[in-house]
Structures are given as structure tokens and as C-alpha cells.
Protein backbone atom coordinates (compact mmCIF):
# COMPACT_ATOMS: atom_id res chain seq x y z
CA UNK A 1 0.00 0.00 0.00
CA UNK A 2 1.74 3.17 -1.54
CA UNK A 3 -0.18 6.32 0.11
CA UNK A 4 1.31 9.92 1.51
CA UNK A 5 -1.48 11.03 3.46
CA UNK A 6 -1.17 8.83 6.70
CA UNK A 7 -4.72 8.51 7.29
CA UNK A 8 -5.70 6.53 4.28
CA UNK A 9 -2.87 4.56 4.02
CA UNK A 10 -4.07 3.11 7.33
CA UNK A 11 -7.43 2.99 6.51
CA UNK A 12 -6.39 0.98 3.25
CA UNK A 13 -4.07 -1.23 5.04
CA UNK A 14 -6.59 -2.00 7.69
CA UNK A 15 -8.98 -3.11 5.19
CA UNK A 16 -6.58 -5.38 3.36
CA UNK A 17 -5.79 -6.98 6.80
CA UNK A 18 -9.47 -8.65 5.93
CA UNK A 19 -7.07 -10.85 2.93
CA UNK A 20 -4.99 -13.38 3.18
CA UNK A 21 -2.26 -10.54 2.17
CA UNK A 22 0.40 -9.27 4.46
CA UNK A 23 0.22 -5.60 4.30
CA UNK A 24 3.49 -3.46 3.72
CA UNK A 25 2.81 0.43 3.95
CA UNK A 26 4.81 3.24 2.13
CA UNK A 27 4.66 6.46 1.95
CA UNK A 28 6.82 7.21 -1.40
CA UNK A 29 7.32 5.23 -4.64
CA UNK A 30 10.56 5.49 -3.63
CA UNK A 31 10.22 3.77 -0.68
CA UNK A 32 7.67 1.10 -2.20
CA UNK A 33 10.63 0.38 -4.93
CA UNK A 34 13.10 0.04 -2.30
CA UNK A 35 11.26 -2.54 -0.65
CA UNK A 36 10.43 -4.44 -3.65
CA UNK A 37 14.18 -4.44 -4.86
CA UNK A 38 14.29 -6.69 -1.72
CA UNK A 39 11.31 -8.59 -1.55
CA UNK A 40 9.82 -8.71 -4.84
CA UNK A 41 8.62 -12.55 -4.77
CA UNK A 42 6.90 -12.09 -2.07
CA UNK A 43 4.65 -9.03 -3.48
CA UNK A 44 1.56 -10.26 -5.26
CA UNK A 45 -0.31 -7.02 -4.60
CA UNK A 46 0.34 -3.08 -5.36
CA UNK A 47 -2.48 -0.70 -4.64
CA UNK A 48 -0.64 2.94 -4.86
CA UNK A 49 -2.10 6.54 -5.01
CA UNK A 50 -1.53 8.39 -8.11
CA UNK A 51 0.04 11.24 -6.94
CA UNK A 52 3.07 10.79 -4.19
CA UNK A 53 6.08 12.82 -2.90
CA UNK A 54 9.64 12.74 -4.12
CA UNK A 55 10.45 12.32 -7.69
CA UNK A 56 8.56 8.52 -8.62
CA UNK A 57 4.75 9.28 -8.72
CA UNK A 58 2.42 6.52 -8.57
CA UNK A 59 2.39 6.31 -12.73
CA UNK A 60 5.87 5.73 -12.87
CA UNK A 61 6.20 2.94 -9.71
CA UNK A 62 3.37 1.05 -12.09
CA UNK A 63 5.44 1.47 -15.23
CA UNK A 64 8.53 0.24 -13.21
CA UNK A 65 6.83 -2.59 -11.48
CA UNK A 66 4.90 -4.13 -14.53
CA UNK A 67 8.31 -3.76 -16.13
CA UNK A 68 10.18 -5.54 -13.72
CA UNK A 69 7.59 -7.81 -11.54
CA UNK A 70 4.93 -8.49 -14.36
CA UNK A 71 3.20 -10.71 -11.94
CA UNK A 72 2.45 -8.37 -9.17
CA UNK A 73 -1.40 -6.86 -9.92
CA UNK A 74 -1.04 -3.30 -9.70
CA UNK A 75 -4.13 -1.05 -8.85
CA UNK A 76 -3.72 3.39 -8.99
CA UNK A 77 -6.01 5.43 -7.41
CA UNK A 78 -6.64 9.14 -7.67
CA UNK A 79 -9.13 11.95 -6.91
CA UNK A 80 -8.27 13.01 -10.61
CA UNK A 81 -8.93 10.88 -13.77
CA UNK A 82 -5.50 9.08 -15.33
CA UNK A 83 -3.92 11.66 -18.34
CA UNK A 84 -4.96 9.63 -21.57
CA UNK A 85 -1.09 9.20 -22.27
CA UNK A 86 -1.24 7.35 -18.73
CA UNK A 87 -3.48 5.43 -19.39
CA UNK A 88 -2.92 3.91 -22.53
CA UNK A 89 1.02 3.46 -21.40
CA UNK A 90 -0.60 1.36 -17.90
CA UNK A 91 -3.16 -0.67 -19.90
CA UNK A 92 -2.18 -4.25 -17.57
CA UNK A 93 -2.90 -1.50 -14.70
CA UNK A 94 -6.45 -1.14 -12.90
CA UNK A 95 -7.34 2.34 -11.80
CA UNK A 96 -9.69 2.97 -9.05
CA UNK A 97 -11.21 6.80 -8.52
CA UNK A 98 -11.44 8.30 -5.10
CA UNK A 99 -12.92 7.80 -2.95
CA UNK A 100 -12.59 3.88 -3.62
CA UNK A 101 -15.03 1.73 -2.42
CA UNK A 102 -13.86 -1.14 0.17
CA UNK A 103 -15.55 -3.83 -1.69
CA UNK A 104 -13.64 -3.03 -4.51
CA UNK A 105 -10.46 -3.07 -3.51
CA UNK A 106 -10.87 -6.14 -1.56
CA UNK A 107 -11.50 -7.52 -5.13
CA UNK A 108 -8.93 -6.35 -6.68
CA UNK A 109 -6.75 -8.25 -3.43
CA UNK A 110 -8.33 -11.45 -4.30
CA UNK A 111 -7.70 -11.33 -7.13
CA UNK A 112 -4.30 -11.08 -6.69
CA UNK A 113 -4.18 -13.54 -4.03
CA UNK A 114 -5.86 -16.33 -6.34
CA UNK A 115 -3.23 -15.50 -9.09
CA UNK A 116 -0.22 -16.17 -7.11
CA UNK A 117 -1.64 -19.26 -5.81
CA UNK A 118 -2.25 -20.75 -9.68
């Protein structure tokens, strides 16, 4: 879980503690990358806001991780709609608008949690 604003980065993580997911929090793409560098097979899920601190937004952690871990299911979120250039350059990635509904990202962690299990 890639979020800046402290609040819904718990709120997120908390809800994903409902999966059969371990949760790992960040707070910067930077961060998130730094973590997968190190533990990458053991990351099946990435749900990341769009727009983070430092210099790797949340569009270019998705580029780097479907690059480099294709098989970790990668979900963006946003207040703002994805930039059409965005979006057609993340096509393997799911966004989500905010506010995000629970039920839906709970979904999207299933989902990933049945695909590392096939």
C-alpha cells in the first residue's frame, strides 16, 4: 500500500488486513521500490495513489513494477482521472477513482491472491 497522506494509508491497510495478504505500507514510490528491490517474490499485490512525494509518482512505480515484476497486480487510485497518455502506457494497470469503495479493492486483493496461488 503506496499512500502519503497517513490517514488513508491506514485505513487501506486495515482493510486489506481482511485478505490473506500481508500488508506493507509506504509512503513514497521510492520507498515502495526500495522494498520491492528486496522482496519482490513475495509481493503479489500493489495498490498505490496516483500522486506521491519525491520524484517517482504513482504512474511511474506502475510502469517500473509491470516492467520488472509483471506478476504483481497493480491497482492506482486518484481523486483526478488518469492523463490519456497514462493510461494507454498502464493498460495491464487497474485504476480505481477516489474515494474507492472497500468492496472493490478487496477484489482487486483477491484477485491477486488467487493469481499467485495458480
Amino acid at each position: 500500500m503506496v499512500e502519503d497522506d497517513v490517514e488513508l494509508r491506514s485505513l487501506a491497510a486495515a482493510l486489506l488486513e481482511e485478505t490473506d495478504l500481508d500488508i506493507v505500507e509506504a509512503s513514497s514510490g521510492e520507498e515502495a521500490l526500495h522494498y520491492l528491490h528486496h522482496h519482490a517474490g513475495e509481493v503479489a499485490f500493489l495498490f498505490s495513489d496516483v500522486k506521491l512525494p519525491c520524484l517517482m509518482d504513482g504512474v511511474d512505480l506502475a510502469r517500473t513494477v509491470r516492467l520488472k515484476w509483471p506478476w504483481v497486480r497493480t491497482v492506482l487510485t486518484s481523486g483526478a482521472p488518469l492523463e490519456d497518455e497514462h493510461e494507454k502506457a498502464l493498460r495491464d494497470v487497474r485504476f480505481m477513482p477516489k474515494p474507492w469503495r472497500a468492496l472493490d479493492v478487496l477484489v482487486e486483493a483477491e484477485k491477486a491472491t488467487r493469481q499467485t496461488i495458480q
